[in-house]
C-alpha atoms as a PDB file:
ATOM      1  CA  UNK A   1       4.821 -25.266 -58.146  1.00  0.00           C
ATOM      2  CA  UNK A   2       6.005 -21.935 -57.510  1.00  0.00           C
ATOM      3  CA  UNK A   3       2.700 -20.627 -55.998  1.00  0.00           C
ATOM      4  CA  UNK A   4       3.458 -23.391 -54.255  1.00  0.00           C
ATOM      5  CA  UNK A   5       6.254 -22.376 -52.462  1.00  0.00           C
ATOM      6  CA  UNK A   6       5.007 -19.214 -51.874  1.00  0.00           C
ATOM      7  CA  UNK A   7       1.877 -20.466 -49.589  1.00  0.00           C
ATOM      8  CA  UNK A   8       4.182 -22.568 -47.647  1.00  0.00           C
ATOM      9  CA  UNK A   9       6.536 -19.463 -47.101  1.00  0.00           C
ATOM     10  CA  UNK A  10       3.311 -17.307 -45.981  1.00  0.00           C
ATOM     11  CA  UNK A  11       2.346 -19.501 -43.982  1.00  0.00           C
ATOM     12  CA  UNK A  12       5.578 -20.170 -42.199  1.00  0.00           C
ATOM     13  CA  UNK A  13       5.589 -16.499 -41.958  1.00  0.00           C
ATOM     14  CA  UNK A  14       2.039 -16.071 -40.432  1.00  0.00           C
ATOM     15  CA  UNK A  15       3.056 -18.758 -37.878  1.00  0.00           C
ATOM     16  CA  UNK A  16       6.648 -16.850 -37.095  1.00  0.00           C
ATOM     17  CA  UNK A  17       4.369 -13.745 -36.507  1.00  0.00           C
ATOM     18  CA  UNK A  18       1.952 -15.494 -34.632  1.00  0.00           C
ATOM     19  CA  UNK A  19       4.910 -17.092 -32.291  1.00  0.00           C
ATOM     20  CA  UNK A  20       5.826 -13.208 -31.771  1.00  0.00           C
ATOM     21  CA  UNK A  21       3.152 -12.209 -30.876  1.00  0.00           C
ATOM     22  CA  UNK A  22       1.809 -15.106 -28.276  1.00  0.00           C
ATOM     23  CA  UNK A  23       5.858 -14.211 -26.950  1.00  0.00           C
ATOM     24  CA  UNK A  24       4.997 -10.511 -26.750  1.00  0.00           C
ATOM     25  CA  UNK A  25       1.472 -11.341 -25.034  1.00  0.00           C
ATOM     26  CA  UNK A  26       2.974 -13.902 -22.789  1.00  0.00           C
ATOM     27  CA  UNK A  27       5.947 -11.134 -21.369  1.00  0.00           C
ATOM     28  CA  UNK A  28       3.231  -8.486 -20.885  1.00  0.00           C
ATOM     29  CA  UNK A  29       1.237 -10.710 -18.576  1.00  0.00           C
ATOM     30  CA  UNK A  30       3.788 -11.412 -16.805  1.00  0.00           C
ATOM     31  CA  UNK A  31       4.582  -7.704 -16.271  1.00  0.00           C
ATOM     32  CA  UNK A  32       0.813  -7.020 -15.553  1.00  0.00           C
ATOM     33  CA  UNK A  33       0.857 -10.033 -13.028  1.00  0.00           C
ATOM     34  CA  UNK A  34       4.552  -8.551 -11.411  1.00  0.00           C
ATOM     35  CA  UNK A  35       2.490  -5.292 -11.407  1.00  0.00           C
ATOM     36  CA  UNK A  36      -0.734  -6.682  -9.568  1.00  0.00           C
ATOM     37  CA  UNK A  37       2.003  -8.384  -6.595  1.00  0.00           C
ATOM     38  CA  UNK A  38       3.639  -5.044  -6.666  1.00  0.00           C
ATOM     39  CA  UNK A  39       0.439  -2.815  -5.835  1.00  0.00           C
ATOM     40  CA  UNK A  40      -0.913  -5.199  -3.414  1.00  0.00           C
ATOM     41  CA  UNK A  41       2.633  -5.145  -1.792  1.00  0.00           C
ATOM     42  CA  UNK A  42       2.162  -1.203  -1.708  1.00  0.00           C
ATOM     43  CA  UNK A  43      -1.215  -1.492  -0.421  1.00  0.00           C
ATOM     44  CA  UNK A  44      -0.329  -3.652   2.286  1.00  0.00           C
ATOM     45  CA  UNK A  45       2.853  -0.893   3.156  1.00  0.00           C
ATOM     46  CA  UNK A  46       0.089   1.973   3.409  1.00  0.00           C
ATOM     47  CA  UNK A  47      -2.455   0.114   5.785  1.00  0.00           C
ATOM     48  CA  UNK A  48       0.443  -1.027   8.048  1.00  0.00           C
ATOM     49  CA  UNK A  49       1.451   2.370   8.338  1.00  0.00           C
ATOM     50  CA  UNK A  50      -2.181   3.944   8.539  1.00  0.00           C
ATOM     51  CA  UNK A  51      -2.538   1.713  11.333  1.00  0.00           C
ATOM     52  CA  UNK A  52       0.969   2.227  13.045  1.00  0.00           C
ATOM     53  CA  UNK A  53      -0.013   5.715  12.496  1.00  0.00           C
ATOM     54  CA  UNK A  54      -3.312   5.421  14.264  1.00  0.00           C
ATOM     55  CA  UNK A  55      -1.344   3.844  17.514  1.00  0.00           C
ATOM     56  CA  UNK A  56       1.083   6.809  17.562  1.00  0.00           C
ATOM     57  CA  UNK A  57      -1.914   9.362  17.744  1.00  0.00           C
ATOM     58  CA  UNK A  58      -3.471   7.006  20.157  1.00  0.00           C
ATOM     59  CA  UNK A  59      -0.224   7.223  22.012  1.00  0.00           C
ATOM     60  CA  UNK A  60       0.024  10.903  22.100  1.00  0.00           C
ATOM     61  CA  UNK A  61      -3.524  11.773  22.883  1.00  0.00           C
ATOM     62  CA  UNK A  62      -3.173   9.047  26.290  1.00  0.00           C
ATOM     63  CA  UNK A  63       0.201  10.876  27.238  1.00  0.00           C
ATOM     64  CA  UNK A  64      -1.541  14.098  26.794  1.00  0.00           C
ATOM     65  CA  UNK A  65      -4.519  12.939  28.891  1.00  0.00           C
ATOM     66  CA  UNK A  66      -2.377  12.037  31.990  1.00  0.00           C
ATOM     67  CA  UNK A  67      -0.721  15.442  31.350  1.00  0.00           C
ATOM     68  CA  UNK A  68      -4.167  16.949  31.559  1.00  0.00           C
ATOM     69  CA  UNK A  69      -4.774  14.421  34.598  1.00  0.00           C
ATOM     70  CA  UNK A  70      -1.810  15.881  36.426  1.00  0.00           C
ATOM     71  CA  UNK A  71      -2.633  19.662  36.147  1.00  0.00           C
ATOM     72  CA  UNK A  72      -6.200  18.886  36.941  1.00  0.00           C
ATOM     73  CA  UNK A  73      -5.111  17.085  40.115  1.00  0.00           C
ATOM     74  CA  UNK A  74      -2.204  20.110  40.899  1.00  0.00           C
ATOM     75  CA  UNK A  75      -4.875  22.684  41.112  1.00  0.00           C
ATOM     76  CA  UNK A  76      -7.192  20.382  43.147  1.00  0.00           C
ATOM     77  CA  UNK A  77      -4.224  20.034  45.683  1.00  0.00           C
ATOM     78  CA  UNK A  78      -3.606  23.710  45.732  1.00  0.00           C
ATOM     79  CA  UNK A  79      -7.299  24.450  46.564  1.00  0.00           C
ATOM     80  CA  UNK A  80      -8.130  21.378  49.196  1.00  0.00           C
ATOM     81  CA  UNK A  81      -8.593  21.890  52.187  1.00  0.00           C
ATOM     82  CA  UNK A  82     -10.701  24.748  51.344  1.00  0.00           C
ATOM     83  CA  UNK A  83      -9.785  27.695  53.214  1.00  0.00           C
ATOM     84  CA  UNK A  84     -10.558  31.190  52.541  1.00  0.00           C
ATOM     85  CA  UNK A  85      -7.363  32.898  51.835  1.00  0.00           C
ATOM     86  CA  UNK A  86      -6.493  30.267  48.818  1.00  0.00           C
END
């Protein structure tokens, strides 16, 4: 009678710990899965601004074409008409 007891005790026992422990398993997938969102949320953020990025350069290097543009078109006034003292 008494050993019994003590198998039914174990084996409420074993199934406590194994209730823990499918708890404990169950909140660190859900951490890992919160985890996988977050990263893919953060890799999202970095190509948006890689690619905002790439229009500002895109931006500056047109602007600093027209500059170039300008100048070229300054010194092509100053020399037309051709004359010999300019």
């Amino acid at each position: 009678r008494r050993g019994e007891v003590r198998e039914r005790e174990t084996a409420q026992q074993q199934k406590r710990v194994a209730e823990e422990e499918r708890e404990r398993a169950d909140e660190q997938r859900k951490i890992a899965e919160k985890m996988e969102k977050l990263a893919g949320d953060r890799a999202t953020e970095a190509e948006d601004a890689r690619a905002e990025t790439a229009e500002q350069l895109a931006e500056v290097l047109r602007l600093s074409d027209i500059k170039r543009l300008a100048e070229i078109e300054s010194q092509a006034a100053a020399l037309w008409p051709a004359v010999p003292d300019q």
